[in-house]
N, C-alpha and C. Protein backbone atom coordinates (compact mmCIF):
# COMPACT_ATOMS: atom_id res chain seq x y z
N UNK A 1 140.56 -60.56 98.43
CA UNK A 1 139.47 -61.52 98.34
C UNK A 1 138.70 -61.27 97.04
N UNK A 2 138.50 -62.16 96.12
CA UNK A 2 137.85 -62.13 95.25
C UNK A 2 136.31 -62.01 95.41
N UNK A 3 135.71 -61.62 94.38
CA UNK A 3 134.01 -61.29 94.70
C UNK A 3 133.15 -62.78 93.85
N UNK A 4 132.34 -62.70 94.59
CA UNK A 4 131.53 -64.04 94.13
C UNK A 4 130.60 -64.12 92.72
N UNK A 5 131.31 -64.67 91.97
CA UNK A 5 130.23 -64.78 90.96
C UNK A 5 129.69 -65.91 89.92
N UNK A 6 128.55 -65.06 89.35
CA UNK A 6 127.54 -65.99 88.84
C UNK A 6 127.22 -65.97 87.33
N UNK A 7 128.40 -66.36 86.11
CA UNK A 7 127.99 -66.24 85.57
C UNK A 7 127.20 -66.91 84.37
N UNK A 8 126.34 -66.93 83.89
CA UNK A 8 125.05 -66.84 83.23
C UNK A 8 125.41 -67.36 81.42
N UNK A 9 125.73 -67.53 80.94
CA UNK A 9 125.06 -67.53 79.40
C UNK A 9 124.17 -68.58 79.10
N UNK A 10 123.01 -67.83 78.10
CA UNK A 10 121.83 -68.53 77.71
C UNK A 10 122.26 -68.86 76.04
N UNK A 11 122.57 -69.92 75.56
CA UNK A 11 123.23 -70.06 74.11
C UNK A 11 121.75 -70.18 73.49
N UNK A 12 121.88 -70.09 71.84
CA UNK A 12 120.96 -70.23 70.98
C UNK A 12 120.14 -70.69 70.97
N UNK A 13 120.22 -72.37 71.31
CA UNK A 13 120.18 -73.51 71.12
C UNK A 13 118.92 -73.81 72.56
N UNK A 14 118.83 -72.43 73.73
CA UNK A 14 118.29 -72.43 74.78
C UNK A 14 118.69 -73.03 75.92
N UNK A 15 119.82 -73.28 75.78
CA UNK A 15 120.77 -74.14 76.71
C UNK A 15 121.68 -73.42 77.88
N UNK A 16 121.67 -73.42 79.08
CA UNK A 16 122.34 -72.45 79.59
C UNK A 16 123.61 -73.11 80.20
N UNK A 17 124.51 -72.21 80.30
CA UNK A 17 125.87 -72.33 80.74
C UNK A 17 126.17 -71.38 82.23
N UNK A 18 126.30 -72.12 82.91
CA UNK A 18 126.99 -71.50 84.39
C UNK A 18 128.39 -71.53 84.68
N UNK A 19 128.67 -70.70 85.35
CA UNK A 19 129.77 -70.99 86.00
C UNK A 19 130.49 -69.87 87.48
N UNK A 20 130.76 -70.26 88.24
CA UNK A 20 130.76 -69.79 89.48
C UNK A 20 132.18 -69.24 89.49
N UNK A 21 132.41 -68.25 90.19
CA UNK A 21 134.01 -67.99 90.13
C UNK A 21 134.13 -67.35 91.41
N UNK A 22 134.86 -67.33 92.26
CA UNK A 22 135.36 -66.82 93.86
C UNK A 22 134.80 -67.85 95.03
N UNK A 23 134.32 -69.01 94.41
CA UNK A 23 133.56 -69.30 95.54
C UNK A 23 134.40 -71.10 95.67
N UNK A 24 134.18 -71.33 96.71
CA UNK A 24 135.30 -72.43 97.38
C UNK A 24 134.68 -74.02 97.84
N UNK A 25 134.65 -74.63 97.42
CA UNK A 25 134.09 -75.60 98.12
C UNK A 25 132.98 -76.24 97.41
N UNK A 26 131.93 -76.72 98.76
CA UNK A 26 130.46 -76.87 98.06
C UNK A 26 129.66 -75.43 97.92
N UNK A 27 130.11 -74.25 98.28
CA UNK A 27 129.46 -73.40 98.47
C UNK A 27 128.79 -73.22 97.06
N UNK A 28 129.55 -73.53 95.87
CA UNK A 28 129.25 -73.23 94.25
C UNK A 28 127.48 -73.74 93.96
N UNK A 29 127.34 -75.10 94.68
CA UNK A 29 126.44 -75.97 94.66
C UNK A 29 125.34 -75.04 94.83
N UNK A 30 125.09 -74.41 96.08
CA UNK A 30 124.13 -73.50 96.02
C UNK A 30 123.90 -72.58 95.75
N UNK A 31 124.51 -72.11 94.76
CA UNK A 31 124.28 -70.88 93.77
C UNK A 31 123.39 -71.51 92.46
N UNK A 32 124.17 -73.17 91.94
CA UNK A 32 123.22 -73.80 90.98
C UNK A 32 122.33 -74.10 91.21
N UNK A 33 121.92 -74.54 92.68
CA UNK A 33 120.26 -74.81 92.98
C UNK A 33 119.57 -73.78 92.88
N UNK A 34 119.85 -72.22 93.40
CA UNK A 34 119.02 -71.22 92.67
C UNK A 34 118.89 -71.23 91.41
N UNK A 35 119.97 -71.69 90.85
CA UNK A 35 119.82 -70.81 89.16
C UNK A 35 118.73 -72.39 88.78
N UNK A 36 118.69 -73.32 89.01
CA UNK A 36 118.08 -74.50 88.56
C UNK A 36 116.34 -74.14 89.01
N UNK A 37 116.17 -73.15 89.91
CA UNK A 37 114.83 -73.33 90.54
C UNK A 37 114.86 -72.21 90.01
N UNK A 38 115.09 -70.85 89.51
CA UNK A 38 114.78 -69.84 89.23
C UNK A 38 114.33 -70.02 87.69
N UNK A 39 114.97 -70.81 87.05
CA UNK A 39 114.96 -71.31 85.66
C UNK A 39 114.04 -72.58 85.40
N UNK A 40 113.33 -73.27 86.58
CA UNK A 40 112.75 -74.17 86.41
C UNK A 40 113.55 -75.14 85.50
N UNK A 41 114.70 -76.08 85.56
CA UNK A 41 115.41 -76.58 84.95
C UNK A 41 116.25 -77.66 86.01
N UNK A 42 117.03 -78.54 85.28
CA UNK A 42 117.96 -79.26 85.86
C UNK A 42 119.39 -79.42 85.36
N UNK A 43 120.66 -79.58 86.12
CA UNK A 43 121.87 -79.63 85.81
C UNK A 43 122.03 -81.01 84.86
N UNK A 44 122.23 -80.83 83.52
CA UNK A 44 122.70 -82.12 82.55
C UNK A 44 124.00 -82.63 82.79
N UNK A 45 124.91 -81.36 83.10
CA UNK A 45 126.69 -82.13 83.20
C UNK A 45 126.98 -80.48 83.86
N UNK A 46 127.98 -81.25 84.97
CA UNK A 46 128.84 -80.44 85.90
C UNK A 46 130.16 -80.83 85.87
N UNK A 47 131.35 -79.95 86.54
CA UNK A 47 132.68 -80.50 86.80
C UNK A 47 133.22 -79.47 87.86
N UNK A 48 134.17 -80.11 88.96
CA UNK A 48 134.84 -78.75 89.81
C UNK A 48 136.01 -78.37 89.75
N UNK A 49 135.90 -77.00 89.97
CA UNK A 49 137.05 -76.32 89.68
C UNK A 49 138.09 -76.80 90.83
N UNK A 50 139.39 -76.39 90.07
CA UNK A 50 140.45 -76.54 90.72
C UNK A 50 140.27 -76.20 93.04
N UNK A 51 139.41 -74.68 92.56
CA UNK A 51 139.55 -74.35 93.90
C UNK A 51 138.28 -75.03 95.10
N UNK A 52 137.75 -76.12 94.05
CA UNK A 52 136.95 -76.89 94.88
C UNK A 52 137.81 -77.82 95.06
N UNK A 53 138.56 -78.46 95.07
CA UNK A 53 139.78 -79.55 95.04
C UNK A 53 140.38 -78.81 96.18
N UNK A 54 140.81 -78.00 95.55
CA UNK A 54 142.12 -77.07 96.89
C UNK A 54 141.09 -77.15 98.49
N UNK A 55 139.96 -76.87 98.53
CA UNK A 55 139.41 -76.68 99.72
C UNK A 55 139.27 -78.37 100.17
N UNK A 56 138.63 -78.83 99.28
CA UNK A 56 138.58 -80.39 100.01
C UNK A 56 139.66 -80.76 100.10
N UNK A 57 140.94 -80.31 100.01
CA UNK A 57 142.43 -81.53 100.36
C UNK A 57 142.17 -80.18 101.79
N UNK A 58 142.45 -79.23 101.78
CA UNK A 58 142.11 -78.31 103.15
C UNK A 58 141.67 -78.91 104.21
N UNK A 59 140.24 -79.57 103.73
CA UNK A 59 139.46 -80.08 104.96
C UNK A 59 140.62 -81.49 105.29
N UNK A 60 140.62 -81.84 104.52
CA UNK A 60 140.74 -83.40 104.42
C UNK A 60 142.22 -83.63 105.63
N UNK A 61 143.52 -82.65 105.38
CA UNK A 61 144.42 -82.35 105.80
C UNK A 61 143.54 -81.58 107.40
N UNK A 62 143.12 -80.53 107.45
CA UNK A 62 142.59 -80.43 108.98
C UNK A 62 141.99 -81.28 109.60
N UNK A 63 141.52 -82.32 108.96
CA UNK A 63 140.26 -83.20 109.71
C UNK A 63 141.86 -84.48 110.21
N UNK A 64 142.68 -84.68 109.47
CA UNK A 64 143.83 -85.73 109.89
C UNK A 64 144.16 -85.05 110.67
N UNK A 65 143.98 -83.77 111.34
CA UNK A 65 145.41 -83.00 112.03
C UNK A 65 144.22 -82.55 113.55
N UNK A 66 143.45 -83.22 113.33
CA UNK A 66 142.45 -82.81 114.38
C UNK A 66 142.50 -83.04 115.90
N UNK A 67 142.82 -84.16 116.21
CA UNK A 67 143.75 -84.93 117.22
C UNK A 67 144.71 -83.85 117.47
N UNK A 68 145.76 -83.22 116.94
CA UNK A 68 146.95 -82.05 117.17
C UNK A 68 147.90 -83.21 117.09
N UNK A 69 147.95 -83.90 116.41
CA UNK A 69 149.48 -84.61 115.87
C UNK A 69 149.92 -83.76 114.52
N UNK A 70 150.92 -84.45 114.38
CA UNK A 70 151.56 -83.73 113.12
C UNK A 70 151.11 -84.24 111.52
């Protein structure tokens, strides 16, 4: 299992860069609402990672299979 993280750069320019790594889903989301309220700031541009994709076809595939058909 990978460990959850948060990482941080603050560029020159005062601009900060996030990015989340071990974490699955929407769970990423609330790691940026801390860093957005800790920083008094707001998200300008986001994008999700691959392993936020992988978990939503997850759900998406259990939620069709919920019934117990095939």
């Amino acid at each position: 299992m990978t460990d959850k993280q948060l990482i941080v750069q603050v560029r020159p320019d005062g601009s900060v860069h996030a990015e989340t790594l071990g974490m699955h889903g929407n769970e990423c989301l609330d790691y940026i609402a801390v860093l957005e309220n800790m920083l008094d700031a707001e998200t300008t541009a986001s994008s999700f990672t691959d392993a936020y994709a992988q978990v939503e076809a997850q759900q998406e595939s259990t939620a069709e299979n919920w019934d117990g058909t095939p």
